[in-house]
C-alpha atoms as a PDB file:
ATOM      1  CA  UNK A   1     -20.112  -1.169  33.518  1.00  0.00           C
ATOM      2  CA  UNK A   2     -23.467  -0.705  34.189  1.00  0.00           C
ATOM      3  CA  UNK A   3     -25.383  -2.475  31.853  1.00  0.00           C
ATOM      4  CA  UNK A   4     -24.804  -6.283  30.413  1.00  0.00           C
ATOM      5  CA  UNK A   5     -22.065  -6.896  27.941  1.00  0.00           C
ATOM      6  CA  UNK A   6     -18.691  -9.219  27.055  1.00  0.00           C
ATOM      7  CA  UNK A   7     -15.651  -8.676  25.650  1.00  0.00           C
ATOM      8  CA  UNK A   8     -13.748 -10.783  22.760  1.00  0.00           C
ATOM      9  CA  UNK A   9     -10.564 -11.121  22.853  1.00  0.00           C
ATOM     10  CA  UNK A  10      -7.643 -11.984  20.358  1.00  0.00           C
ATOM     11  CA  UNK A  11      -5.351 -13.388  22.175  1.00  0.00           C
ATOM     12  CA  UNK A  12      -4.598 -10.510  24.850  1.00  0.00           C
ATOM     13  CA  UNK A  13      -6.307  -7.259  22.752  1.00  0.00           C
ATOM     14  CA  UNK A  14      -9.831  -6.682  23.163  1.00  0.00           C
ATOM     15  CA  UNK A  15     -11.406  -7.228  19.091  1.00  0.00           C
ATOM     16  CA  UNK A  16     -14.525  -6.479  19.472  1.00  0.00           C
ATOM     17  CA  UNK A  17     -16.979  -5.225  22.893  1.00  0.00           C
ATOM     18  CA  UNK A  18     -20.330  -7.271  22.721  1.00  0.00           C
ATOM     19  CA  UNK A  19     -23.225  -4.796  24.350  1.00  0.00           C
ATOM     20  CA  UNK A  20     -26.834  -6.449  25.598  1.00  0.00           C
ATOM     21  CA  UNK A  21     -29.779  -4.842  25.419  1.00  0.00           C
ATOM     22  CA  UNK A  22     -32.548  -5.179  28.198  1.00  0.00           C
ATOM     23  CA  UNK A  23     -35.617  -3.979  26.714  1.00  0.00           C
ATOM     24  CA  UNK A  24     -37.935  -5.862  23.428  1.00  0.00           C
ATOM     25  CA  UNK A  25     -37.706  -3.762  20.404  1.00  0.00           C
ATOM     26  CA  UNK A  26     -40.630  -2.213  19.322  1.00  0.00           C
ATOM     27  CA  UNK A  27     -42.808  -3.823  16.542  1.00  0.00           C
ATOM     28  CA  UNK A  28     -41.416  -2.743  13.386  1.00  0.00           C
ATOM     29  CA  UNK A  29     -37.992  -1.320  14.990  1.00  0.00           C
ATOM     30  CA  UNK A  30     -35.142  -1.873  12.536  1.00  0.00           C
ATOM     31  CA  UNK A  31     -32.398  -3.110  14.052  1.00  0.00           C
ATOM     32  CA  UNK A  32     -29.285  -0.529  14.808  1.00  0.00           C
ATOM     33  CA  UNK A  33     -25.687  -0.374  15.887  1.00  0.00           C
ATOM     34  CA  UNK A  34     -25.451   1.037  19.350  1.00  0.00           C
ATOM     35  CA  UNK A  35     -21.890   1.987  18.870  1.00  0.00           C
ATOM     36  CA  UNK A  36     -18.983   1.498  17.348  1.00  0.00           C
ATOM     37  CA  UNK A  37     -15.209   2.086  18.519  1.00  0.00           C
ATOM     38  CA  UNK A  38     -11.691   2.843  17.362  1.00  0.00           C
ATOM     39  CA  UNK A  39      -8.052   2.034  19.260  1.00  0.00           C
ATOM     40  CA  UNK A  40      -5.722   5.442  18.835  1.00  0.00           C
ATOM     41  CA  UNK A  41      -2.825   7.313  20.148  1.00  0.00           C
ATOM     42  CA  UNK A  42      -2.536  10.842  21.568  1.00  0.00           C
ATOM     43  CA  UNK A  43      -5.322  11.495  23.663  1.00  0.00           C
ATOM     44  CA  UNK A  44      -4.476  15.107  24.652  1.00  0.00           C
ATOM     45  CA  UNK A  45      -4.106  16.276  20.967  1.00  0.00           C
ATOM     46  CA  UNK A  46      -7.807  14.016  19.930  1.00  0.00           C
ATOM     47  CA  UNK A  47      -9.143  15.974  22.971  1.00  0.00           C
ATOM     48  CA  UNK A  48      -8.013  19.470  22.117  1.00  0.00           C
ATOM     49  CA  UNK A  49      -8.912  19.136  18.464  1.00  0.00           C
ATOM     50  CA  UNK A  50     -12.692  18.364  19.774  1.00  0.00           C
ATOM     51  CA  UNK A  51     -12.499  20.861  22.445  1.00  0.00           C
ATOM     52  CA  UNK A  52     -11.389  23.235  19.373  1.00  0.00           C
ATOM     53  CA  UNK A  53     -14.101  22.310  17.149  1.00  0.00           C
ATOM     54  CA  UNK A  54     -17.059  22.354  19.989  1.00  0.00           C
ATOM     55  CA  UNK A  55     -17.689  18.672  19.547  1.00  0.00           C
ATOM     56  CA  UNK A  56     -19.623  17.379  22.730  1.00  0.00           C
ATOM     57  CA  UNK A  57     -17.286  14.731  24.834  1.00  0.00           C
ATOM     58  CA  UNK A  58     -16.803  13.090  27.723  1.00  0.00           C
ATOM     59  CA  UNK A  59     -13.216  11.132  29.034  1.00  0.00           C
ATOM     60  CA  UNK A  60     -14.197   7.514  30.630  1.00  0.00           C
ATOM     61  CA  UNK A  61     -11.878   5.685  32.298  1.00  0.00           C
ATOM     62  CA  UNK A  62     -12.503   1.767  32.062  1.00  0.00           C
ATOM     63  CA  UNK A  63     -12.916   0.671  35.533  1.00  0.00           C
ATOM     64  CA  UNK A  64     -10.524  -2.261  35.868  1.00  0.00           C
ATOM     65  CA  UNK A  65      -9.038  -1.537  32.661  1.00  0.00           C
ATOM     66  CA  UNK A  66      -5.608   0.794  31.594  1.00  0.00           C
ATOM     67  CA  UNK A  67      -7.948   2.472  29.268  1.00  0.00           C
ATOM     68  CA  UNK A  68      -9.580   6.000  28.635  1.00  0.00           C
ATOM     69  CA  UNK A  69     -12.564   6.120  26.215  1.00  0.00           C
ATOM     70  CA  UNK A  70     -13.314   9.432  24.491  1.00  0.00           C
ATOM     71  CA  UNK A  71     -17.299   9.455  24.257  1.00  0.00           C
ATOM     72  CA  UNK A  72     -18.907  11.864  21.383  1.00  0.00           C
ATOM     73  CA  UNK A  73     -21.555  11.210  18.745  1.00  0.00           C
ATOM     74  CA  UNK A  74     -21.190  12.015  14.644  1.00  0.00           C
ATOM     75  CA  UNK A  75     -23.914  14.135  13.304  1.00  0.00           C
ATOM     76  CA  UNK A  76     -26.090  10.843  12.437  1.00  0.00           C
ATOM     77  CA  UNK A  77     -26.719  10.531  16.248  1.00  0.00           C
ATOM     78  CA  UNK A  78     -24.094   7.073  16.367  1.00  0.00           C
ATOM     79  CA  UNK A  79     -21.878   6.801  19.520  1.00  0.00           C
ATOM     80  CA  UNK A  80     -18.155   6.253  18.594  1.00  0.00           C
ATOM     81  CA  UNK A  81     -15.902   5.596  21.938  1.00  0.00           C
ATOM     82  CA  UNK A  82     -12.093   6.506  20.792  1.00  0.00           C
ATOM     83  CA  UNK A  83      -9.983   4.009  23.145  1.00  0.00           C
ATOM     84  CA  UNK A  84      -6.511   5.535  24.553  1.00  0.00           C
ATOM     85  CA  UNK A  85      -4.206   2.742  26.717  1.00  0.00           C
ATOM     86  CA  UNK A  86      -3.146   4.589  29.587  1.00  0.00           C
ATOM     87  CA  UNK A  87       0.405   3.079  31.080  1.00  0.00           C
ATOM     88  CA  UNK A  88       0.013   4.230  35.147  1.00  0.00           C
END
């Protein structure tokens, strides 16, 4: 990735994706989650049901990693990743 970071692990499944920020927070800036993340099956069907519903997307592979993130945003603004294991 592109920006700093670390991954916890539970013995071999990734629990919980640690994300660093570079820049100070403003004076009086409340603190916020920069995303959150679920673990699911059946990407195509997920994909097609936001492709059906016009929700904004992308499909991320995880370099070095069999796994596909699905990138969107709720209607609060927070980024949710939807992880897929890919078996290739």
């Amino acid at each position: 990735f592109n920006f700093p970071g670390a991954w916890l692990y539970l013995n071999n499944t990734a629990v919980v994706h640690l994300v660093g920020v570079i820049e100070e927070p403003s004076v009086g800036a409340k603190p916020a989650l920069e995303h959150f993340a679920f673990r699911a099956e059946g990407i195509d069907e997920f994909v097609n049901k936001l492709k059906r519903r016009g929700i904004a997307h992308t499909v991320d592979p995880v370099p070095g990693v069999p796994l596909v993130q699905v990138n969107l945003h709720d209607f609060d603004g927070n980024h949710i990743h939807v992880d897929f294991k890919t078996y290739e």
